[in-house]
N, C-alpha and C. Protein backbone atom coordinates (compact mmCIF):
# COMPACT_ATOMS: atom_id res chain seq x y z
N UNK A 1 42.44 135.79 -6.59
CA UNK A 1 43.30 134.97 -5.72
C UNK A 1 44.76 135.35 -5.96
N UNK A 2 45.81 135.28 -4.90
CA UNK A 2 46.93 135.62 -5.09
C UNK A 2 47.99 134.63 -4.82
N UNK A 3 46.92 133.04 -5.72
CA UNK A 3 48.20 131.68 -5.78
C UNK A 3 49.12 132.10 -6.64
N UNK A 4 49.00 132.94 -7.70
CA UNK A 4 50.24 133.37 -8.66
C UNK A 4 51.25 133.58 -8.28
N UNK A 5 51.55 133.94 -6.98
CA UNK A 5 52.67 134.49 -6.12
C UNK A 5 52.89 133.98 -5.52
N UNK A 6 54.57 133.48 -4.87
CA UNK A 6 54.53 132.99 -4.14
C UNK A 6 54.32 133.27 -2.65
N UNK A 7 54.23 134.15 -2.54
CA UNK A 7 53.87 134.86 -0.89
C UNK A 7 52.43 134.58 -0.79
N UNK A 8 52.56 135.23 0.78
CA UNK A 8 50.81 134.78 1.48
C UNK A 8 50.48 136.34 1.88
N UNK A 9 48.97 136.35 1.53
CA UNK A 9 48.40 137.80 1.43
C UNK A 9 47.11 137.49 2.74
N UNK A 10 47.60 138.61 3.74
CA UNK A 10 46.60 138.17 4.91
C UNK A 10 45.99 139.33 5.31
N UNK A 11 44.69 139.35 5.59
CA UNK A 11 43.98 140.77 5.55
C UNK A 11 42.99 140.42 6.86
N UNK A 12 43.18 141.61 7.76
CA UNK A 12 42.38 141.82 8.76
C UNK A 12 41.20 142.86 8.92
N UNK A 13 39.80 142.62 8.55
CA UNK A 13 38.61 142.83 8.65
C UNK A 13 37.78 143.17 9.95
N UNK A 14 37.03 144.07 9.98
CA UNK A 14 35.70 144.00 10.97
C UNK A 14 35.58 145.85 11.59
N UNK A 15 34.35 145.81 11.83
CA UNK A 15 33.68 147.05 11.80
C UNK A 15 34.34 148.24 12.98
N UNK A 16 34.82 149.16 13.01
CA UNK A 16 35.59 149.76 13.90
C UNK A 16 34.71 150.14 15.44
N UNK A 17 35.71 149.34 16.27
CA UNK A 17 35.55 148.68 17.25
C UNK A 17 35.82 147.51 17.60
N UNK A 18 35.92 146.49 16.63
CA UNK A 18 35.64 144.88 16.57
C UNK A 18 36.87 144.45 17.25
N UNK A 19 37.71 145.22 17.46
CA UNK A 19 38.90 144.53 18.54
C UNK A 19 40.06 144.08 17.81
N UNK A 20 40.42 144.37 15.73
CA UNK A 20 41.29 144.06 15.21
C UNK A 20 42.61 144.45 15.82
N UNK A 21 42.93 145.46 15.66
CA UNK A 21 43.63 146.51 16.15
C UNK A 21 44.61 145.66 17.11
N UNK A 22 44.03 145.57 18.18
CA UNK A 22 44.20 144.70 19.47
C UNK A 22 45.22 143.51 18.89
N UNK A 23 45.16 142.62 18.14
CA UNK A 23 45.52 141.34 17.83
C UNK A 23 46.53 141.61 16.93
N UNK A 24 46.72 142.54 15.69
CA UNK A 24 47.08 142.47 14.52
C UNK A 24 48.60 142.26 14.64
N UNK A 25 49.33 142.89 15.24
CA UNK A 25 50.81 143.11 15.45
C UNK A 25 51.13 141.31 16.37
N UNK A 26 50.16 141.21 17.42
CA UNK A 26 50.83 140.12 17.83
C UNK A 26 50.60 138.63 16.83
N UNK A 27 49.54 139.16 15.97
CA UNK A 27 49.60 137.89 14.84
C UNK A 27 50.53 138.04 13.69
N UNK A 28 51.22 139.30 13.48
CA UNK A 28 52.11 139.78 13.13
C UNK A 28 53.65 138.14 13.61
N UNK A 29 54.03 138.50 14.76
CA UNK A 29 55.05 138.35 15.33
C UNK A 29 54.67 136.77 14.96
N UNK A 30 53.65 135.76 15.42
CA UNK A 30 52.89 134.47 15.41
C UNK A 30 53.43 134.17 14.05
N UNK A 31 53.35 134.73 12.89
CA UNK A 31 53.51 134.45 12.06
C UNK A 31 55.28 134.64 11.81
N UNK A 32 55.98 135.35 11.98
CA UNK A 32 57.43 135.34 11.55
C UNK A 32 57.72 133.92 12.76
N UNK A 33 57.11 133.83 13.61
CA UNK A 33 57.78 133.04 14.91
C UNK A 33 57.72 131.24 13.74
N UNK A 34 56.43 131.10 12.85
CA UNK A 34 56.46 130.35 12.52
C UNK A 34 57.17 129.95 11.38
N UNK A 35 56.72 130.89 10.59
CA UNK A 35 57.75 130.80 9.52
C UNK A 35 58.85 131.79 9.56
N UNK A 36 60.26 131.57 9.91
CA UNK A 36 61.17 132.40 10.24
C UNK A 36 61.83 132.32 8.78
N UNK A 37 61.87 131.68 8.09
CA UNK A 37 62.45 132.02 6.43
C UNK A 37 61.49 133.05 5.60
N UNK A 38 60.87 133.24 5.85
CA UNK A 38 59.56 134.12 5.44
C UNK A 38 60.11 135.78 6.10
N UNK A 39 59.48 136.92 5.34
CA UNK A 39 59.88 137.95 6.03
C UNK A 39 57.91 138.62 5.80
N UNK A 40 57.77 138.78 6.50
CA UNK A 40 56.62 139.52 7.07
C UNK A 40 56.68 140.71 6.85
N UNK A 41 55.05 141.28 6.07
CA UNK A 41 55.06 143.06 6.01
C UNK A 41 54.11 143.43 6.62
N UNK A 42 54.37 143.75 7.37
CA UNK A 42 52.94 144.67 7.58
C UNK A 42 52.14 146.09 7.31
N UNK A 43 50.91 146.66 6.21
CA UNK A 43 51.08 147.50 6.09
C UNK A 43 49.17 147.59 6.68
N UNK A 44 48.48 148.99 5.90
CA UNK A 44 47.75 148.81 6.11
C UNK A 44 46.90 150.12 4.71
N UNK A 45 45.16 149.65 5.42
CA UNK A 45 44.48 150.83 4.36
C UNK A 45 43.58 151.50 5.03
N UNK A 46 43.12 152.69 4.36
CA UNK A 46 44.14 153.53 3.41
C UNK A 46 45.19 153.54 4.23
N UNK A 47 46.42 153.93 3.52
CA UNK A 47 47.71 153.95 3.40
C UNK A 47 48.73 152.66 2.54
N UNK A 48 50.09 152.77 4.01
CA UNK A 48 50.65 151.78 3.03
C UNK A 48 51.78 152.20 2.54
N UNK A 49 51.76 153.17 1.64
CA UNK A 49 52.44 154.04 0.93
C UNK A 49 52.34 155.55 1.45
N UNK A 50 53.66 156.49 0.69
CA UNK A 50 53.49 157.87 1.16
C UNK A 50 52.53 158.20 0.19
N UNK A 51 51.71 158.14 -0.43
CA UNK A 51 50.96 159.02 -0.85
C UNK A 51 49.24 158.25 -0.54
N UNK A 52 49.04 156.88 -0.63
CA UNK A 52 48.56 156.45 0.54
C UNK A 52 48.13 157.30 1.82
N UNK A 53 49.23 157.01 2.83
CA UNK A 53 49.19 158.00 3.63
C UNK A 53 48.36 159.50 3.83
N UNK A 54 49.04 160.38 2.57
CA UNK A 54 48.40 161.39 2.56
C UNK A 54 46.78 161.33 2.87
N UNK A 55 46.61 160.26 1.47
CA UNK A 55 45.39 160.10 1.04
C UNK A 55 43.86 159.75 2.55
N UNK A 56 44.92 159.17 3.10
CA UNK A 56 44.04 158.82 4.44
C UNK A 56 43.92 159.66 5.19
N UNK A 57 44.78 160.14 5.36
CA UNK A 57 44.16 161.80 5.96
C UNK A 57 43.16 162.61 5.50
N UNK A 58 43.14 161.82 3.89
CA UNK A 58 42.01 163.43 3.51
C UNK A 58 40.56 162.60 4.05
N UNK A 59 40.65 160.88 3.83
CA UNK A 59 39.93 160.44 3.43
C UNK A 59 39.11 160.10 4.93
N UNK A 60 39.80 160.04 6.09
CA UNK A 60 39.32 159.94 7.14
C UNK A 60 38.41 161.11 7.91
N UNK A 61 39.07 162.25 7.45
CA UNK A 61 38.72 163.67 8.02
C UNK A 61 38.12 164.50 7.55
N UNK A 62 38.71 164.70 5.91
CA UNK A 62 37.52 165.40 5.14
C UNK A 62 36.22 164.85 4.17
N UNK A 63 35.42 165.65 4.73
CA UNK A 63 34.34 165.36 3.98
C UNK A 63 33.55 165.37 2.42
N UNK A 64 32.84 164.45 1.84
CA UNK A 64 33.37 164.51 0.17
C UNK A 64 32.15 163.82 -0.35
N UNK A 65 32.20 163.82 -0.98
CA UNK A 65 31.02 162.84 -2.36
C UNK A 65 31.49 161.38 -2.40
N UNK A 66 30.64 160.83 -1.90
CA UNK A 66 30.41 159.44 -1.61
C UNK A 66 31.32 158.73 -2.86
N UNK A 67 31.08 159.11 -4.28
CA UNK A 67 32.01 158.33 -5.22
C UNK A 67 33.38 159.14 -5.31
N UNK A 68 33.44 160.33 -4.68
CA UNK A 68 35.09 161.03 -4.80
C UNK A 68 35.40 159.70 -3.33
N UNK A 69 34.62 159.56 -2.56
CA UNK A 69 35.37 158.86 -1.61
C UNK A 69 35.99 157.44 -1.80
N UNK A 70 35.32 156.99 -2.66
CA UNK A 70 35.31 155.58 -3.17
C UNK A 70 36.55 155.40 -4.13
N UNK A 71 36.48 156.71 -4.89
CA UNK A 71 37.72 156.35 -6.22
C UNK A 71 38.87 157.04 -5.43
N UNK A 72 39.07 157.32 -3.96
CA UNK A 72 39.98 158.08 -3.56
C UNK A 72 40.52 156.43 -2.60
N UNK A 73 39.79 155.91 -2.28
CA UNK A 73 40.14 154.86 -1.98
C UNK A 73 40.68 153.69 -2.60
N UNK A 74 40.65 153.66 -4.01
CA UNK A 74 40.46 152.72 -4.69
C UNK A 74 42.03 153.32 -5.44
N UNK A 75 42.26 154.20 -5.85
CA UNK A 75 43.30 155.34 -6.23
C UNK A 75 44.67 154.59 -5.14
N UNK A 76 44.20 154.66 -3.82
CA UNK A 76 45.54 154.92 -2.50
C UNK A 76 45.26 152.73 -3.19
N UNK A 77 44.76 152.00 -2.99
CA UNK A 77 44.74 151.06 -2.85
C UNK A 77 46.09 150.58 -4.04
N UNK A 78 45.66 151.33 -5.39
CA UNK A 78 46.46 150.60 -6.61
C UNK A 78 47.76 151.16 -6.22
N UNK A 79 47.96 152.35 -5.47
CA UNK A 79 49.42 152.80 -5.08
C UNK A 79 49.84 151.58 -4.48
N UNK A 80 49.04 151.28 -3.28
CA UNK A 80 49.49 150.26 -2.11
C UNK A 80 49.79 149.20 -2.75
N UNK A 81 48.96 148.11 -4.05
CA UNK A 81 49.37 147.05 -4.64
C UNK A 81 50.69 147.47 -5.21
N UNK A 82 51.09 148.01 -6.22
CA UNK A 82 52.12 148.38 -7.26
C UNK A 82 53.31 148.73 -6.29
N UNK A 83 53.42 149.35 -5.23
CA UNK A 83 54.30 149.56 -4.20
C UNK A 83 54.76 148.98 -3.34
N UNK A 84 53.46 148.11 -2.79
CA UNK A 84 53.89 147.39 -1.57
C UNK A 84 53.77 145.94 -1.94
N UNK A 85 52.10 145.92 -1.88
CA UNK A 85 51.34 144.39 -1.99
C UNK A 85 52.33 143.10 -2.82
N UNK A 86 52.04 143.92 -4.11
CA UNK A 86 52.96 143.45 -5.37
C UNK A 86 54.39 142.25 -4.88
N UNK A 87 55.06 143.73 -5.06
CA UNK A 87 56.53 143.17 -4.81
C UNK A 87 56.77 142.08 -3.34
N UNK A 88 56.08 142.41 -2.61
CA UNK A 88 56.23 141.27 -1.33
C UNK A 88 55.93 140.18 -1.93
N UNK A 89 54.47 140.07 -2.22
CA UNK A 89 54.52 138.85 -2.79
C UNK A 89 54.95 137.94 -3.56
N UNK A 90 55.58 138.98 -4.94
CA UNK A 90 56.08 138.60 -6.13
C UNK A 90 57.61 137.82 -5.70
N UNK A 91 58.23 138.56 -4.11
CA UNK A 91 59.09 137.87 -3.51
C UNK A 91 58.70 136.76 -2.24
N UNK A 92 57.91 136.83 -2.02
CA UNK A 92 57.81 135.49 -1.19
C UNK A 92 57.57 135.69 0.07
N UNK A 93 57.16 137.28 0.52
CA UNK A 93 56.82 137.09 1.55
C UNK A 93 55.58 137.18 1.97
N UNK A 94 54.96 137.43 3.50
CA UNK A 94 53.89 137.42 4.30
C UNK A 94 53.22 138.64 4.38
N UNK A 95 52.24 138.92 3.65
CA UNK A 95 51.75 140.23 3.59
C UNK A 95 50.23 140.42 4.81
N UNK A 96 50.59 141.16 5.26
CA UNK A 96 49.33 141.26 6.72
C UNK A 96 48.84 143.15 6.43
N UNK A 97 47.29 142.97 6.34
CA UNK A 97 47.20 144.24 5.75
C UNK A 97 45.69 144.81 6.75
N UNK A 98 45.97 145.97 7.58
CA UNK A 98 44.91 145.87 8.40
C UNK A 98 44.02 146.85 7.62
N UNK A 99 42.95 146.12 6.42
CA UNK A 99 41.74 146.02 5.85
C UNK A 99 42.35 146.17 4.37
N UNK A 100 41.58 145.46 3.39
CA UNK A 100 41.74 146.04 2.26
C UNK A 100 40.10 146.16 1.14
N UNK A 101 40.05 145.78 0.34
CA UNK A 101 38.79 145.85 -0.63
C UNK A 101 37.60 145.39 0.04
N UNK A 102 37.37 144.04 0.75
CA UNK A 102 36.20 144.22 1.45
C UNK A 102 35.69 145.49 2.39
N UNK A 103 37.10 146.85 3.15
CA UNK A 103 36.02 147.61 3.83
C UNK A 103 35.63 148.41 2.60
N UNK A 104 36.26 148.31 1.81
CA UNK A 104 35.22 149.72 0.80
C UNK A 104 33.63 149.11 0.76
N UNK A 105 33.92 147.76 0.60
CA UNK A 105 32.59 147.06 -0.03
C UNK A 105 31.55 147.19 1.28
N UNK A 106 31.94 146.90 2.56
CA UNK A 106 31.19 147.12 3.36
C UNK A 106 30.78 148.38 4.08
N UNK A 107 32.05 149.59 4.23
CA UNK A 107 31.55 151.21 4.05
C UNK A 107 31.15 152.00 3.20
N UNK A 108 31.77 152.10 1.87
CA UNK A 108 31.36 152.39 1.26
C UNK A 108 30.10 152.21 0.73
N UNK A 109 30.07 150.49 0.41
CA UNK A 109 28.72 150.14 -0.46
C UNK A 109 27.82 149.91 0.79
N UNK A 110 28.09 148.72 1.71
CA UNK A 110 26.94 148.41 2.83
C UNK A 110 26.18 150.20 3.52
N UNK A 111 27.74 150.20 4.27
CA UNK A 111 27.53 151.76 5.04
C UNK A 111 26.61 153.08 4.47
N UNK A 112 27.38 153.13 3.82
CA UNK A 112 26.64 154.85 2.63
C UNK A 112 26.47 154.55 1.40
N UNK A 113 26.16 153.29 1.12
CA UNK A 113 25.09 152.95 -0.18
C UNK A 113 25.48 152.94 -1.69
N UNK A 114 26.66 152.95 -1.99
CA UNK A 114 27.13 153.40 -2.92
C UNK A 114 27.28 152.03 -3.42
N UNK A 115 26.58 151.76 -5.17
CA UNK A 115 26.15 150.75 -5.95
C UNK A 115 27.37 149.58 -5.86
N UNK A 116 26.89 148.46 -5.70
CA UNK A 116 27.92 147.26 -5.61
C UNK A 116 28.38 147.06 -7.09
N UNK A 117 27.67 147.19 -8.05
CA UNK A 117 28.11 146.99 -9.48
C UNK A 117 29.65 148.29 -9.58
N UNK A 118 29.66 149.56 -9.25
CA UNK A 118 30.42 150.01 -9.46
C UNK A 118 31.37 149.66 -8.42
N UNK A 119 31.58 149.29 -7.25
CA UNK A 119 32.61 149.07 -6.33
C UNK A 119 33.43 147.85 -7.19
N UNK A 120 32.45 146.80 -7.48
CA UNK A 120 32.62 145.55 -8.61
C UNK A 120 33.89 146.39 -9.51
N UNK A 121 33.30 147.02 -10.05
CA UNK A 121 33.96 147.44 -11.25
C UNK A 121 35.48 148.11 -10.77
N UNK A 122 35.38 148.74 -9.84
CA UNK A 122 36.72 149.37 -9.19
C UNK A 122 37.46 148.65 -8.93
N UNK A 123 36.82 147.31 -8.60
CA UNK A 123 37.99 146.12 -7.94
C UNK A 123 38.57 145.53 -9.30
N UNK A 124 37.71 145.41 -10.43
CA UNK A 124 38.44 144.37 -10.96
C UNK A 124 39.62 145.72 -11.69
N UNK A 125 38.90 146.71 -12.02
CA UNK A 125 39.93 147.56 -12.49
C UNK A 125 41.33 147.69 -11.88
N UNK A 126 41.27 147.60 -10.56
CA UNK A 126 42.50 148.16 -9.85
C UNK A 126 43.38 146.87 -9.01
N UNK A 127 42.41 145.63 -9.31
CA UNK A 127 42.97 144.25 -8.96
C UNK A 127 43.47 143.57 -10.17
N UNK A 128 42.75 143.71 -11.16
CA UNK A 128 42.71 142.74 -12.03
C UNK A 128 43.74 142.80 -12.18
N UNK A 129 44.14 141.05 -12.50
CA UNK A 129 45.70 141.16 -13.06
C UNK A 129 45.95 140.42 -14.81
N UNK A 130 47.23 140.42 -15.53
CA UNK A 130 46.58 139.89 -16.83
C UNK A 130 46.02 139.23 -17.17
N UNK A 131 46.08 138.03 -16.56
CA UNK A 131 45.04 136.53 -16.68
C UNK A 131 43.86 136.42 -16.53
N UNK A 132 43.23 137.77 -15.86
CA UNK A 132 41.76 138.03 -15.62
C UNK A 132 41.84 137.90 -14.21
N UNK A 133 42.28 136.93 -13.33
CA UNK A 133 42.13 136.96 -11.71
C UNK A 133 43.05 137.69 -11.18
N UNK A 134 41.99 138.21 -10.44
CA UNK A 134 42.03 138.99 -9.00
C UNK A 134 42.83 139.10 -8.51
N UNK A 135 43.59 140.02 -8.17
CA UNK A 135 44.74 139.93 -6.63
C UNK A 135 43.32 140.41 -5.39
N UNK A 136 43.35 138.94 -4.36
CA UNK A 136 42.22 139.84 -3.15
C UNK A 136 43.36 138.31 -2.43
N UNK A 137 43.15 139.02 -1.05
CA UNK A 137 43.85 137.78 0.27
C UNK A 137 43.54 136.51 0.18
N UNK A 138 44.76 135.76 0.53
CA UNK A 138 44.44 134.14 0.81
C UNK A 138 44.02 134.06 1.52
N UNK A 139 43.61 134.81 3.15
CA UNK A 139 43.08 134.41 3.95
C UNK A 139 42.46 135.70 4.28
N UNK A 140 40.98 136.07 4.92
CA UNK A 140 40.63 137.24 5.74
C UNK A 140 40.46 136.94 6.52
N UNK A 141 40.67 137.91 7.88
CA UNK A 141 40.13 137.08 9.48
C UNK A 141 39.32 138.39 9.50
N UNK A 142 38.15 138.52 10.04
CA UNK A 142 36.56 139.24 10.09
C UNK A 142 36.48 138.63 11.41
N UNK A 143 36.67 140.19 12.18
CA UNK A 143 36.11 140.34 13.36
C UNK A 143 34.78 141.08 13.55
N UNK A 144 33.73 140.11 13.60
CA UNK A 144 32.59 140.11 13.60
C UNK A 144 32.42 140.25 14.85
N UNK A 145 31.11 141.50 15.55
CA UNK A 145 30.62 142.05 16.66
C UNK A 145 29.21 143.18 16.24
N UNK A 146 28.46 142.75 16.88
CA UNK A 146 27.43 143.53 17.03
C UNK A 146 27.61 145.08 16.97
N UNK A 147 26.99 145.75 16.67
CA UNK A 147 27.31 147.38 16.39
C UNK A 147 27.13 148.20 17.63
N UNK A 148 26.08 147.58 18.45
CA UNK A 148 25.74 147.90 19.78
C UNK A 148 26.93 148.20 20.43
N UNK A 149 27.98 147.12 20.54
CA UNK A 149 29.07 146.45 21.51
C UNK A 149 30.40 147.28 20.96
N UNK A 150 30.23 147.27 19.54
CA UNK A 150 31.60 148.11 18.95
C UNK A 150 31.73 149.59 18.85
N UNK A 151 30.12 149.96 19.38
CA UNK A 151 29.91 151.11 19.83
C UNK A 151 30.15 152.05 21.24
N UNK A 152 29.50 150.77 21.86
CA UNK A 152 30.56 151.12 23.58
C UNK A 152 32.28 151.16 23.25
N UNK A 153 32.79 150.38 22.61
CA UNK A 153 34.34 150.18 22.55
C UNK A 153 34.96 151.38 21.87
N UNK A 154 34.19 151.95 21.06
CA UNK A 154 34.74 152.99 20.34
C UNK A 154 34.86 154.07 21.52
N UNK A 155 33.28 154.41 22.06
CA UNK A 155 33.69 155.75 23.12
C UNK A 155 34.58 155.87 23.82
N UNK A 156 35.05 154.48 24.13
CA UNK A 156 36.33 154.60 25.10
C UNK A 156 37.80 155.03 24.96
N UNK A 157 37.72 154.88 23.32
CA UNK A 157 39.04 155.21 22.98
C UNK A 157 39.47 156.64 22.36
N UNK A 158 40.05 156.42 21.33
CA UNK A 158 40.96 157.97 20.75
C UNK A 158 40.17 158.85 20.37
N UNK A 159 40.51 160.47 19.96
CA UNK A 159 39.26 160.91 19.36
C UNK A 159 38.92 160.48 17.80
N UNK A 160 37.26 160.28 17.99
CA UNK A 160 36.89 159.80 16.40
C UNK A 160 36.92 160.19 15.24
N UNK A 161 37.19 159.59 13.97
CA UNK A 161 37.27 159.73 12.76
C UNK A 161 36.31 159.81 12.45
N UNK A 162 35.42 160.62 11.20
CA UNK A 162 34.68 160.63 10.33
C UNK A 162 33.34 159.26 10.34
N UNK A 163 34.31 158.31 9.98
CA UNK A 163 33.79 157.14 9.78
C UNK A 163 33.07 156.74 11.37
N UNK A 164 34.22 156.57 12.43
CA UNK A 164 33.58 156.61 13.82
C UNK A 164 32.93 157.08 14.27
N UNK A 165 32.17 158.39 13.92
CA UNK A 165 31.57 159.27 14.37
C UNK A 165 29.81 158.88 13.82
N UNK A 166 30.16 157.96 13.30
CA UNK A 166 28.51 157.48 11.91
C UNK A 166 28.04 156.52 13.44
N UNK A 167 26.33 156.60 12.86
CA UNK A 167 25.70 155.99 14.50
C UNK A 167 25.22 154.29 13.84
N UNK A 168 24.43 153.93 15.06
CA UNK A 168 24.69 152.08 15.08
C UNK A 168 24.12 151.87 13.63
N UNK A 169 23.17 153.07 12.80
CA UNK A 169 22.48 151.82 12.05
C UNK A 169 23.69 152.03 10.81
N UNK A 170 24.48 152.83 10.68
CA UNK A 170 26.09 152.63 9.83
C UNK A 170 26.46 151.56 9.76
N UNK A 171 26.53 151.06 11.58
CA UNK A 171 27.55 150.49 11.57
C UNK A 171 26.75 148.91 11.09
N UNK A 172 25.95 148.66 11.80
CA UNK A 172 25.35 147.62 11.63
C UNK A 172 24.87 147.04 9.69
N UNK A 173 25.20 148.12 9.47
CA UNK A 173 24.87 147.71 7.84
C UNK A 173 25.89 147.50 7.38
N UNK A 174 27.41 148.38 7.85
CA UNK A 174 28.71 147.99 7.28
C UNK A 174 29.16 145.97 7.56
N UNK A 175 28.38 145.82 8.84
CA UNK A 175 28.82 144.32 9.20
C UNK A 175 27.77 143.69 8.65
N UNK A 176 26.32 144.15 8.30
CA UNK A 176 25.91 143.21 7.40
C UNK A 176 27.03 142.69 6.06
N UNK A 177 27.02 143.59 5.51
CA UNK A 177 27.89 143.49 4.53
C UNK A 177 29.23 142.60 4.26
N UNK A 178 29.67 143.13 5.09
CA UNK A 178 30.62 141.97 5.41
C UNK A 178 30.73 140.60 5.57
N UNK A 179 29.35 140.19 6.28
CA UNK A 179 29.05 138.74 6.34
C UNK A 179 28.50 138.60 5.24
N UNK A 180 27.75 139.00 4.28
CA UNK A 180 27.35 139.13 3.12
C UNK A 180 28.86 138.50 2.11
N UNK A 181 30.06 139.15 2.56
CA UNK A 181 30.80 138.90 1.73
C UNK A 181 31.51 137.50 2.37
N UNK A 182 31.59 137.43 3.23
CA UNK A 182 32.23 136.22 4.11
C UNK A 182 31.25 134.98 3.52
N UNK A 183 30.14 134.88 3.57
CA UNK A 183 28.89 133.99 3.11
C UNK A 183 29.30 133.55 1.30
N UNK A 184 29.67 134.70 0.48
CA UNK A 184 29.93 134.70 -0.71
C UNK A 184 31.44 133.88 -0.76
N UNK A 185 32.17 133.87 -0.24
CA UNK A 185 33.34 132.95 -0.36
C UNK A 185 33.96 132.88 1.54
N UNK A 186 33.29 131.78 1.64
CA UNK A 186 33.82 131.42 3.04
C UNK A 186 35.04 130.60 2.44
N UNK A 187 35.90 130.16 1.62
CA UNK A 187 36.98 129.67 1.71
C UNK A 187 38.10 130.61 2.25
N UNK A 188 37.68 131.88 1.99
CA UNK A 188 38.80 132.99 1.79
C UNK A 188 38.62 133.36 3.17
N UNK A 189 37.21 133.66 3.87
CA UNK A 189 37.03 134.38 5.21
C UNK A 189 37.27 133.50 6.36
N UNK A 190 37.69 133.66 7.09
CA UNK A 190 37.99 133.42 8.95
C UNK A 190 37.18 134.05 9.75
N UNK A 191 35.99 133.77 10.04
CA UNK A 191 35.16 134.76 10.91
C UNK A 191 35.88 134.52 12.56
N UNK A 192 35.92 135.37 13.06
CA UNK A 192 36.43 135.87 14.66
C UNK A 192 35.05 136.15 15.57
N UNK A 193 34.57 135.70 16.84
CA UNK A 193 33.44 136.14 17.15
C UNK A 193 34.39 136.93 18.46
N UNK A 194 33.67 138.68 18.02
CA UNK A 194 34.64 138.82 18.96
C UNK A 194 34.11 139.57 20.24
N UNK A 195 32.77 139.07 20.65
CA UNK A 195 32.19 138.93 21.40
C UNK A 195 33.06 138.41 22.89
N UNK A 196 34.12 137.75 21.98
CA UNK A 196 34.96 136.63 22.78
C UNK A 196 35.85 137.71 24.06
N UNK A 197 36.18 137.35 25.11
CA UNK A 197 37.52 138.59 25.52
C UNK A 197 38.68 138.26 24.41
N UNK A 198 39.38 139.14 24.79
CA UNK A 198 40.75 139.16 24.15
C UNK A 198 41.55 137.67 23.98
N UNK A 199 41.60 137.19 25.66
CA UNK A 199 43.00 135.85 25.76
C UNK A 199 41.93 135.04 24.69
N UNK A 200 40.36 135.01 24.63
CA UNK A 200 40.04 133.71 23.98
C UNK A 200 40.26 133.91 22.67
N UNK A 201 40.07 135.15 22.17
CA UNK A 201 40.11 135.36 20.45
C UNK A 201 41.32 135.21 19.98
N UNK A 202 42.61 136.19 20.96
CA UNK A 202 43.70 134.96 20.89
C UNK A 202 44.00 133.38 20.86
N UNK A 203 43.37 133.09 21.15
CA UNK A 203 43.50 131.24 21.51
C UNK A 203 43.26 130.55 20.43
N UNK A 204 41.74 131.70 19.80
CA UNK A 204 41.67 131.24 18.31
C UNK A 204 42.43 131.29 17.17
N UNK A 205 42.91 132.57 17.35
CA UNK A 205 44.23 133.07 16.10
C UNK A 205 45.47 132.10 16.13
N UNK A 206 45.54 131.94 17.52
CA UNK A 206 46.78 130.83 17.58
C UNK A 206 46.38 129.60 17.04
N UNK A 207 45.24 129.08 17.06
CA UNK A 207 45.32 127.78 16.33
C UNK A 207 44.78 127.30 15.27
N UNK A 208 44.33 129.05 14.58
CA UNK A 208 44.67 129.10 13.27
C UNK A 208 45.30 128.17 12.49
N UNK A 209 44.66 126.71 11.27
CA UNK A 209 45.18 126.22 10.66
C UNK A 209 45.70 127.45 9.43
N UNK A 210 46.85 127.44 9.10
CA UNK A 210 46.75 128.68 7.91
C UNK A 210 48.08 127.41 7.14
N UNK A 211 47.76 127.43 5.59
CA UNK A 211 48.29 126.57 4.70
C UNK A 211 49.55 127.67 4.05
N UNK A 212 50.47 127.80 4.49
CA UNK A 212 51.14 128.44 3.88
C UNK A 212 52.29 128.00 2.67
């Protein structure tokens, strides 16, 4: 948990396609509109950082060993805390991060199988903070959609990544997973059905109780 801080840590979830993308920037703005003493970051993963950055390039495009992929992710992530995450919070502001430790848990581990005990272990290594707890979001919003549906949405758009290019039963195991983790601490998750069109899933974000 990241009550230690005074800032708010907000992370946007769901299987590529799920329609995050779409929303993130204008919940972006929703949020400075409300709290205007607050300064808002927005970053995202992989990336975040310049070396971040790099890292997502290799990590999107080239192809690798399932645990080089995992500790390459986990590597750009502790850049992103110590660089970015960190200090926002440690100052007080609104951190909005489009995905963080749950997608490893749900691509990595759900997707291409790679042991939950060691993903476990990566998190607390590269989260843990001295007291023993966790830096993970005060709030996740999980845009949850069928793999079928986020599969039509994908063809339509940019050319695909690595990850995009994996077929329904990928995907459908990456969003098991996910609800898997949403189920394990629904205090933390916001499920989105985003089945919904756009204006309605908006309608929901807007009336978003969020305790800041």
């Amino acid at each position: 948990m990241t009550s230690m801080y005074p800032g708010f840590f907000i992370s946007f979830e769901g299987i590529d396609g799920a329609g995050k993308s779409t929303h993130i920037e204008s919940f972006q703005k929703l949020m400075q509109e409300r709290y205007p003493k607050r300064e808002v970051v927005m970053t995202r993963e992989p990336g975040g950082t310049a070396l971040g950055e790099q890292l997502r390039t290799l990590l999107l495009d080239m192809p690798m060993n399932l645990e080089t992929e995992a500790l390459l992710m986990f590597a750009a992530r502790r850049e992103h805390i110590a660089q970015i995450i960190e200090p926002a919070l440690s100052a007080g502001k609104i951190v909005i991060s489009d995905r963080f430790t749950d997608a490893s848990f749900a691509y990595q581990g759900g997707g291409r199988g790679l042991s939950l005990k060691k993903l476990n272990e990566l998190e607390h290594w590269v989260q843990g903070c001295p007291n023993g707890v966790l830096l993970e979001p005060n709030l996740t919003i999980l845009f949850d959609l069928p793999g079928e549906v986020a599969e039509a949405r994908r063809s339509k758009v940019r050319t695909p990544d690595k990850f995009e290019k994996m077929d329904l039963n990928f995907f459908e195991k990456v969003r098991q997973e996910y609800l898997r983790r949403a189920k394990e601490d629904p205090q933390r998750f916001y499920i989105v059905d985003a089945t919904k069109t756009p204006d309605l899933i908006w309608s929901d974000l807007k009336n978003l109780e969020i305790a800041i």
